[in-house]
C-alpha atoms as a PDB file:
ATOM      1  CA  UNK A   1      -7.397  -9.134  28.195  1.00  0.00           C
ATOM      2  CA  UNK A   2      -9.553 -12.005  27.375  1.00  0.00           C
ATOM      3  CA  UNK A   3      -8.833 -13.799  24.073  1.00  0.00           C
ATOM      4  CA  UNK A   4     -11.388 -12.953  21.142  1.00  0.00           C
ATOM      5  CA  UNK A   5     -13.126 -15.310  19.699  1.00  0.00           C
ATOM      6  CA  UNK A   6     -13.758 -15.013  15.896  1.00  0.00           C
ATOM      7  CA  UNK A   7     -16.458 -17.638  13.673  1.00  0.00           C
ATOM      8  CA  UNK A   8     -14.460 -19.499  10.963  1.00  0.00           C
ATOM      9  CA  UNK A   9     -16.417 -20.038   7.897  1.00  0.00           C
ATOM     10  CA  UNK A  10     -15.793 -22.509   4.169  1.00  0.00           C
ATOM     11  CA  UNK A  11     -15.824 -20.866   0.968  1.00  0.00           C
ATOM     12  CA  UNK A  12     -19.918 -21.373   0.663  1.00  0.00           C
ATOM     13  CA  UNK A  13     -20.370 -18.974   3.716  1.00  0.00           C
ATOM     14  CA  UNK A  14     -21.173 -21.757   6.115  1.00  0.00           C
ATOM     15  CA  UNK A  15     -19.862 -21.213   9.879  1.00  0.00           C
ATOM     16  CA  UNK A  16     -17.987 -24.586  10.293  1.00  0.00           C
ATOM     17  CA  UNK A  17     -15.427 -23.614  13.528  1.00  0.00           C
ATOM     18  CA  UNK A  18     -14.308 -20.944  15.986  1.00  0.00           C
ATOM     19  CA  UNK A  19     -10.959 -19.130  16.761  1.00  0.00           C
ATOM     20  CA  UNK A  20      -9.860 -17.296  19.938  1.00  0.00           C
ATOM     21  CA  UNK A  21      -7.289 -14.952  18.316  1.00  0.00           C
ATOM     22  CA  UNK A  22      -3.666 -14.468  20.101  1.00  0.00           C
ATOM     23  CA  UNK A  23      -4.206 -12.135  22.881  1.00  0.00           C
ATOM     24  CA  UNK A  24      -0.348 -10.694  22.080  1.00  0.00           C
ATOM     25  CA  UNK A  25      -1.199  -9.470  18.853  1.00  0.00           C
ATOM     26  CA  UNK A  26      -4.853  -9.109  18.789  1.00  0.00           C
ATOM     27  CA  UNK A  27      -4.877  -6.935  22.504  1.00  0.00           C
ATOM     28  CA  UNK A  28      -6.970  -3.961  20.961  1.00  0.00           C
ATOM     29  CA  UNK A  29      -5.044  -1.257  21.101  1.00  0.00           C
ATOM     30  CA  UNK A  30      -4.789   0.679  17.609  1.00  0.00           C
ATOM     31  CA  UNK A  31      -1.817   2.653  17.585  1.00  0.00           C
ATOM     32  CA  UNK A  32      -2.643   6.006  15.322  1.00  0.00           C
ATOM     33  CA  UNK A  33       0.992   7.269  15.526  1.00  0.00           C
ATOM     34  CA  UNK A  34       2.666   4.376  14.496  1.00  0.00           C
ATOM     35  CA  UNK A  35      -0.228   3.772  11.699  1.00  0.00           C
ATOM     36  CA  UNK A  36       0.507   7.288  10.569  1.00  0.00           C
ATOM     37  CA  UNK A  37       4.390   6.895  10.004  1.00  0.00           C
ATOM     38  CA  UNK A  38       3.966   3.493   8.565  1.00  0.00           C
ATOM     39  CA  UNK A  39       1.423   4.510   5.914  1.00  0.00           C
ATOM     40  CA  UNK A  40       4.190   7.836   5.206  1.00  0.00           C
ATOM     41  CA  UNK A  41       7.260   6.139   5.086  1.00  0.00           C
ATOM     42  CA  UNK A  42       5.121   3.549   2.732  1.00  0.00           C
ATOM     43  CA  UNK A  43       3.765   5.867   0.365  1.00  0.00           C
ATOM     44  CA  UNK A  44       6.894   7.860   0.367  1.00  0.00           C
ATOM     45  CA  UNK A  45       9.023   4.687  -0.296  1.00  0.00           C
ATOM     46  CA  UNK A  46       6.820   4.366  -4.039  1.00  0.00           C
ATOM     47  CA  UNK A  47       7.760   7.669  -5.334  1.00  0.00           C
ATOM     48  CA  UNK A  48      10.346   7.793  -8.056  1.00  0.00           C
ATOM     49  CA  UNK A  49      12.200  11.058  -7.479  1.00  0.00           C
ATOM     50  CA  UNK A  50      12.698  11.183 -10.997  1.00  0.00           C
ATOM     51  CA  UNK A  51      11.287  14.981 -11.697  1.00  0.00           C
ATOM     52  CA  UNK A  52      14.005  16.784 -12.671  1.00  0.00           C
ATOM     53  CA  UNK A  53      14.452  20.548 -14.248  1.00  0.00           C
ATOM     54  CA  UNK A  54      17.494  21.923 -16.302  1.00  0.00           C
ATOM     55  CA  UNK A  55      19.454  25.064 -14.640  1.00  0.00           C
ATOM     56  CA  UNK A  56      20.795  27.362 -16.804  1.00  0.00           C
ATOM     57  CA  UNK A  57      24.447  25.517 -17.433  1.00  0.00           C
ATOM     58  CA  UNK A  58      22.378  22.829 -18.681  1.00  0.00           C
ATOM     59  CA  UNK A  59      19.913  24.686 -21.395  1.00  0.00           C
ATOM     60  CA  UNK A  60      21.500  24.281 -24.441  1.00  0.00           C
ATOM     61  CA  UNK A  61      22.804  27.439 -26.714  1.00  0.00           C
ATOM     62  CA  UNK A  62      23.141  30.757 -24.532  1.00  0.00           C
ATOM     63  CA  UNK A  63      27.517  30.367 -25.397  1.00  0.00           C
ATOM     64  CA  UNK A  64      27.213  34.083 -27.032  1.00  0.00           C
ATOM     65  CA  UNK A  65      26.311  37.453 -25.421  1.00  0.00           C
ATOM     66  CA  UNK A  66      23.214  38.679 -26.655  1.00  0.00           C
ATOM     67  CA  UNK A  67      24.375  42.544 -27.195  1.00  0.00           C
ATOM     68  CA  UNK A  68      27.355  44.440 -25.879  1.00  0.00           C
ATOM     69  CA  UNK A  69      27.755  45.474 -22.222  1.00  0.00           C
ATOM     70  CA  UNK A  70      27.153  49.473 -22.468  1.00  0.00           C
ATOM     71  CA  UNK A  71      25.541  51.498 -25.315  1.00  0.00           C
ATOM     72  CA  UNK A  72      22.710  50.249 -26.482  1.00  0.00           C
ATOM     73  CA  UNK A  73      20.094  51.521 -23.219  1.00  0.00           C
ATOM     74  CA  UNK A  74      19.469  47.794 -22.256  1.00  0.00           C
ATOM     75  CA  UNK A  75      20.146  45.867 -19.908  1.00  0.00           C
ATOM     76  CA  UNK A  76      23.100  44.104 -19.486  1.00  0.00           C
ATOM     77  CA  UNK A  77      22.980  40.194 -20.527  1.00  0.00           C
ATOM     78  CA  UNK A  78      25.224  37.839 -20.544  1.00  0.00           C
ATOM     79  CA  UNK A  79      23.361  34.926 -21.821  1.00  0.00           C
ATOM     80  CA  UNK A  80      19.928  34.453 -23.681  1.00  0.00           C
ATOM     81  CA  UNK A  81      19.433  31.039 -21.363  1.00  0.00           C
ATOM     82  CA  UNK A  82      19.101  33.537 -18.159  1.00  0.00           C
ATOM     83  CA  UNK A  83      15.700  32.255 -15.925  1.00  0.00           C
ATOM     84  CA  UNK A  84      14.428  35.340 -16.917  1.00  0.00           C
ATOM     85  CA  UNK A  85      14.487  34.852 -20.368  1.00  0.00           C
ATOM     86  CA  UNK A  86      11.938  32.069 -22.686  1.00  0.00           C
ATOM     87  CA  UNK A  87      13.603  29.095 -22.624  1.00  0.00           C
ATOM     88  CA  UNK A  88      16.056  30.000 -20.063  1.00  0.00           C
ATOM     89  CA  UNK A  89      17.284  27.947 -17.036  1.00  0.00           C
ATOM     90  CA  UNK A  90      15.168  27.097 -14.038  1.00  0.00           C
ATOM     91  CA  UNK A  91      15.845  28.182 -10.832  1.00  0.00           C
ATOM     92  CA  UNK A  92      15.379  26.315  -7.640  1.00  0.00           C
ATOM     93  CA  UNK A  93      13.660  23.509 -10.061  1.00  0.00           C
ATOM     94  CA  UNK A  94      13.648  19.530  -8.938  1.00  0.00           C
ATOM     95  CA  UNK A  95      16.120  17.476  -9.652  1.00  0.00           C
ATOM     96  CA  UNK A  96      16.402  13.662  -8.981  1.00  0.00           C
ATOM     97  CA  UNK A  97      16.048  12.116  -5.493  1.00  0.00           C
ATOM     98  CA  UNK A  98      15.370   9.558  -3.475  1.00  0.00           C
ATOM     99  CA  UNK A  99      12.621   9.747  -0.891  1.00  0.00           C
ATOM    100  CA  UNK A 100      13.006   6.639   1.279  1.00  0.00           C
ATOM    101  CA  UNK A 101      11.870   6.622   4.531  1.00  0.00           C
ATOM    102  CA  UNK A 102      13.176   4.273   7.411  1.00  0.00           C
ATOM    103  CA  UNK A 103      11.023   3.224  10.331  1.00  0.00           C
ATOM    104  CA  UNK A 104      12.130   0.765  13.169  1.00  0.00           C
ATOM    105  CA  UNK A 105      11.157  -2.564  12.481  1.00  0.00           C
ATOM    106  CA  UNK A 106       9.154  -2.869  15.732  1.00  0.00           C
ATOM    107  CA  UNK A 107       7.468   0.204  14.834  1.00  0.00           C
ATOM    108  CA  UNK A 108       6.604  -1.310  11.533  1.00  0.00           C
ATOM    109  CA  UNK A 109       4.897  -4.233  13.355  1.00  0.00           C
ATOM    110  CA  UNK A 110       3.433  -2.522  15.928  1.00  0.00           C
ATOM    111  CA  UNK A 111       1.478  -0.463  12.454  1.00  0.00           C
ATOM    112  CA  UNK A 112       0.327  -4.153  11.318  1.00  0.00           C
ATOM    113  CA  UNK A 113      -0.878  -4.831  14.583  1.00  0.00           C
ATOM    114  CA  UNK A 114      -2.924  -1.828  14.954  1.00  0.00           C
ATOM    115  CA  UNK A 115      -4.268  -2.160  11.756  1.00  0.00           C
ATOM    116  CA  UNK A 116      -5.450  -6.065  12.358  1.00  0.00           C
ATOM    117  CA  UNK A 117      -6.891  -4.798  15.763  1.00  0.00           C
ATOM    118  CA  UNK A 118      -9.106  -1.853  13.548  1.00  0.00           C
ATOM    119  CA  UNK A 119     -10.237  -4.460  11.230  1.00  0.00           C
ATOM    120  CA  UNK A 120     -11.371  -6.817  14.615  1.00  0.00           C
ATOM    121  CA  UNK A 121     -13.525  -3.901  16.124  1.00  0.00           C
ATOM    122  CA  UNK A 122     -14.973  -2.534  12.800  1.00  0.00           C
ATOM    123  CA  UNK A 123     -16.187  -5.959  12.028  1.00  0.00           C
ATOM    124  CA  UNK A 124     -14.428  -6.642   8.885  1.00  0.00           C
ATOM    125  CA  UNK A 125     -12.007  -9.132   9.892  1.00  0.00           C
ATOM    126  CA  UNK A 126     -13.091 -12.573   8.130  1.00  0.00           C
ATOM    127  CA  UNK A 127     -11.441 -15.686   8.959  1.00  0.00           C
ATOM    128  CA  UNK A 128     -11.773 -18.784   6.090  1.00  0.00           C
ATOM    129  CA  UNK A 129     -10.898 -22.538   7.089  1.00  0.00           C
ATOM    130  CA  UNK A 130      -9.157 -22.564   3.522  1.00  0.00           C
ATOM    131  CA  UNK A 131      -9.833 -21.655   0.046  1.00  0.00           C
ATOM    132  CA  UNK A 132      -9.445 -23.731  -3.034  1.00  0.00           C
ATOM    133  CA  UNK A 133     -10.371 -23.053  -6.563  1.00  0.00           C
ATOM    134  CA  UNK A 134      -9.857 -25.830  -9.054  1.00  0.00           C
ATOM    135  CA  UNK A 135     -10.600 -23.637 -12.244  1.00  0.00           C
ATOM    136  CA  UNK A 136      -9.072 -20.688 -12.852  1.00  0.00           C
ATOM    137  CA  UNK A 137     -11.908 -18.519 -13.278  1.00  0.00           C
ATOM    138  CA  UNK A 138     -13.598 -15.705 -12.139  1.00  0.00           C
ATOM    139  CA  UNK A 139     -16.792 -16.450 -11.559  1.00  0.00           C
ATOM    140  CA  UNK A 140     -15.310 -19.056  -8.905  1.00  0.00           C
ATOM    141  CA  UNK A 141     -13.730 -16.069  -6.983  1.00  0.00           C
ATOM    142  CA  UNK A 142     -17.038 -14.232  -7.259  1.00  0.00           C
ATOM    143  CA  UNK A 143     -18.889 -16.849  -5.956  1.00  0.00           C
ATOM    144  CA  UNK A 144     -16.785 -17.156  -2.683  1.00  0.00           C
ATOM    145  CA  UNK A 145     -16.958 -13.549  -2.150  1.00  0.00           C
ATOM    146  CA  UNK A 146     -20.792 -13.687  -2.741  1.00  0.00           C
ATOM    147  CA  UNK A 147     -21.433 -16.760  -0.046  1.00  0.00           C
ATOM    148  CA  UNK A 148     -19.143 -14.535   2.533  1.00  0.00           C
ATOM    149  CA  UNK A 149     -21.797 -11.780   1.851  1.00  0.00           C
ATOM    150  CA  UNK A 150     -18.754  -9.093   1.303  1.00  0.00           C
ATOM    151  CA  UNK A 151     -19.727  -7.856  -1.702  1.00  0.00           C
ATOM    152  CA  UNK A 152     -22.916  -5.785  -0.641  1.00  0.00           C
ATOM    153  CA  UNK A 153     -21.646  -2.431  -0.921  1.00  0.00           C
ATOM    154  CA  UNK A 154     -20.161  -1.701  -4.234  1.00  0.00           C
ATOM    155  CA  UNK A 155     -17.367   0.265  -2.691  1.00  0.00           C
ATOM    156  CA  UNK A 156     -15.984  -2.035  -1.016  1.00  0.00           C
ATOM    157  CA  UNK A 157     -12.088  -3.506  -1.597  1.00  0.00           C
ATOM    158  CA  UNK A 158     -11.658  -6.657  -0.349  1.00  0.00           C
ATOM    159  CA  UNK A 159      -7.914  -8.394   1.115  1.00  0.00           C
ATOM    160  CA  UNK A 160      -7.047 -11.719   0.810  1.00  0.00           C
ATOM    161  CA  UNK A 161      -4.097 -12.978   2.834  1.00  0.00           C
ATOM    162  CA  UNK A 162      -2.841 -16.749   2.467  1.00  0.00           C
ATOM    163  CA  UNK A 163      -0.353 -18.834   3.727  1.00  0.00           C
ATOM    164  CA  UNK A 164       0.882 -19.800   0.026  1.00  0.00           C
ATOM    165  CA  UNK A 165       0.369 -18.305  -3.244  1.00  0.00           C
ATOM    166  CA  UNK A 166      -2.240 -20.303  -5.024  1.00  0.00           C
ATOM    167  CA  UNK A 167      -2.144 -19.882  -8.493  1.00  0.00           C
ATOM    168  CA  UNK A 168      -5.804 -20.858  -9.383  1.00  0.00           C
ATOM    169  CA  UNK A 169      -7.113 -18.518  -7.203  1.00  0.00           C
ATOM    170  CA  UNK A 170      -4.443 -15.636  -8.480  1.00  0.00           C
ATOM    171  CA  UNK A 171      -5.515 -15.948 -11.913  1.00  0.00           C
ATOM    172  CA  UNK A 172      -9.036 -16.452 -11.123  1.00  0.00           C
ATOM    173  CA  UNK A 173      -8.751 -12.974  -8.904  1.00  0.00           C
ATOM    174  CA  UNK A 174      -6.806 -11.079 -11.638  1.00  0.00           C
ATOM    175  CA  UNK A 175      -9.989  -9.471 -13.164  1.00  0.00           C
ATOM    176  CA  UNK A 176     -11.720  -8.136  -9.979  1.00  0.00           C
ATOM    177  CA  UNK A 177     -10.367  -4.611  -9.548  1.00  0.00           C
ATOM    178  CA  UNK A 178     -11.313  -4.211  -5.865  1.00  0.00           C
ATOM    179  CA  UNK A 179      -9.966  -7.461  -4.938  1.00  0.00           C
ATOM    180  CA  UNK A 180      -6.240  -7.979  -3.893  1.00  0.00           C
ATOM    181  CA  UNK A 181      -4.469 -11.477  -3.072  1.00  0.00           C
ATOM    182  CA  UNK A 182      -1.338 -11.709  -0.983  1.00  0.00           C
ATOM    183  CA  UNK A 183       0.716 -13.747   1.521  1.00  0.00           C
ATOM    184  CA  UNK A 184       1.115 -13.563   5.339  1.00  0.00           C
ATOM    185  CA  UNK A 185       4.941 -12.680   5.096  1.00  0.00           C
ATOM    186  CA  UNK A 186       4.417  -9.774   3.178  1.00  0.00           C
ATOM    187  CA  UNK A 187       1.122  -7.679   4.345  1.00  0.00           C
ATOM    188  CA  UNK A 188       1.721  -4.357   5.921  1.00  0.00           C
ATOM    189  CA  UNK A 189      -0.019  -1.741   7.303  1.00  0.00           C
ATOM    190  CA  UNK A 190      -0.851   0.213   4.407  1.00  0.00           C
ATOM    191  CA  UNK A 191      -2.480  -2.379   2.548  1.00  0.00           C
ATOM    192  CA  UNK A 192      -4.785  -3.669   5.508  1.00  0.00           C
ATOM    193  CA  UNK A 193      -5.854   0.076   5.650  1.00  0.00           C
ATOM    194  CA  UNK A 194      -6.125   0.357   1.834  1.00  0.00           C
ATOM    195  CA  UNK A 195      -8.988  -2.140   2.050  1.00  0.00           C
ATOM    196  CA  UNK A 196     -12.378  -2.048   3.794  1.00  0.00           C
ATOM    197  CA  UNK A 197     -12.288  -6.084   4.393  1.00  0.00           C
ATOM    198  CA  UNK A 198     -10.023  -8.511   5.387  1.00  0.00           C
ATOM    199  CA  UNK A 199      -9.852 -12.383   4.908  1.00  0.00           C
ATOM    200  CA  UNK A 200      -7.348 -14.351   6.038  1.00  0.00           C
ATOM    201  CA  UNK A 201      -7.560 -18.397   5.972  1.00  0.00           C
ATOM    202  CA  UNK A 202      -6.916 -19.942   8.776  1.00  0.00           C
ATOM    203  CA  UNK A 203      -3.193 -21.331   7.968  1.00  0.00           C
ATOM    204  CA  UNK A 204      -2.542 -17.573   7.164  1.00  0.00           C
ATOM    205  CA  UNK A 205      -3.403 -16.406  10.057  1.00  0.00           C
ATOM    206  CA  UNK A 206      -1.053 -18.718  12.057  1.00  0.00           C
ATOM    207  CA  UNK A 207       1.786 -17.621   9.719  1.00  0.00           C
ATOM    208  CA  UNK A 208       1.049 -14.043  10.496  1.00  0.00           C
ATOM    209  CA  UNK A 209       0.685 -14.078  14.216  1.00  0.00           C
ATOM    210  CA  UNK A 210       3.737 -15.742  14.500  1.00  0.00           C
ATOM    211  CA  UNK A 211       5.289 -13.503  12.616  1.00  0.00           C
ATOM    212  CA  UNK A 212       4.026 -10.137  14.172  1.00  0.00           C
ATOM    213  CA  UNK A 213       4.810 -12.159  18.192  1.00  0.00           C
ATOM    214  CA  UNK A 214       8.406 -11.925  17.771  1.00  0.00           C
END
């Protein structure tokens, strides 16, 4: 497959190089399946298990039988904390437990690859020579996004990915809700999907093709 080639552009929106992405990672093949069990074993990996239900050992009270076995024309009871009675015990209820998924590692990176390859062919892969902000405001990071033309469409979340956390540009990116900031080593899958664009400098790109080649 030939190599593609990709503009790079500075933080005022100017074209100032080109890239011809790795042809081992950027091949464009999207993988659904392994997309799919990344994104589950991801989502499943956040919940808490912590829902949890008392049975009816563990209602409190209930020690005394409510009436005598025979004679009295009712049922027979041994305990008022019965599921069938208010306040009773619940039966088949949850109880605390883990949901953690595990997915092969190559499986895992195979996901990120697919997911990189989507963001190539829908157009929404944007590749910055570097960014720098020297104040840590938000109208800086606003600006950027502005010159790069992303912020057109009012739904749209936007993904940074760096080589090194920069802390200007983390405080100065705290107050924009649809804008996330993160390092090569640690995307995934999920989060490239989570977000309709991607931007990735140039230094983080290196970082994460070499990662995702091994």
């Amino acid at each position: 497959m030939e190599a593609i080639t990709l503009p790079i552009f500075n933080t005022e929106g100017k074209e100032v190089d080109t890239i011809k992405l790795n042809t081992t990672v950027f091949d464009g093949v999207v993988n659904e399946a392994a997309i799919y069990q990344a994104v589950n074993a991801f989502r499943a990996n956040q919940r808490k298990g912590l829902a949890a239900t008392k049975t009816r050992g563990e209602v409190s009270g209930g020690g005394r039988k409510p009436w005598k076995q025979k004679g009295t024309g009712r049922a027979r009871v041994g305990s008022t904390r019965s599921p069938l009675w208010r306040h009773g015990g619940v039966v088949f209820g949850p109880h605390p437990r883990s949901f953690y998924l595990s997915i092969p590692q190559k499986i895992r990176a195979l996901a990120l690859k697919s997911t990189l390859n989507a963001k190539v062919k829908e157009n929404n892969f944007i590749v910055l020579d570097d960014i720098k902000i020297e104040k840590s405001k938000t109208k800086e990071a606003v600006k950027i996004l502005n010159n790069l033309k992303v912020l057109d469409k009012k739904e749209s979340s936007i993904l940074v990915v760096i080589e090194k956390i920069n802390n200007n540009l983390k405080l100065a990116a705290r107050n924009i809700d649809f804008l996330d900031i993160n390092i090569a080593n640690d995307t995934h899958a999920y989060e490239v999907m989570a977000h309709k664009k991607f931007i990735i400098t140039k230094s983080g790109l290196q970082k994460l093709t070499d990662r995702l080649k091994k």
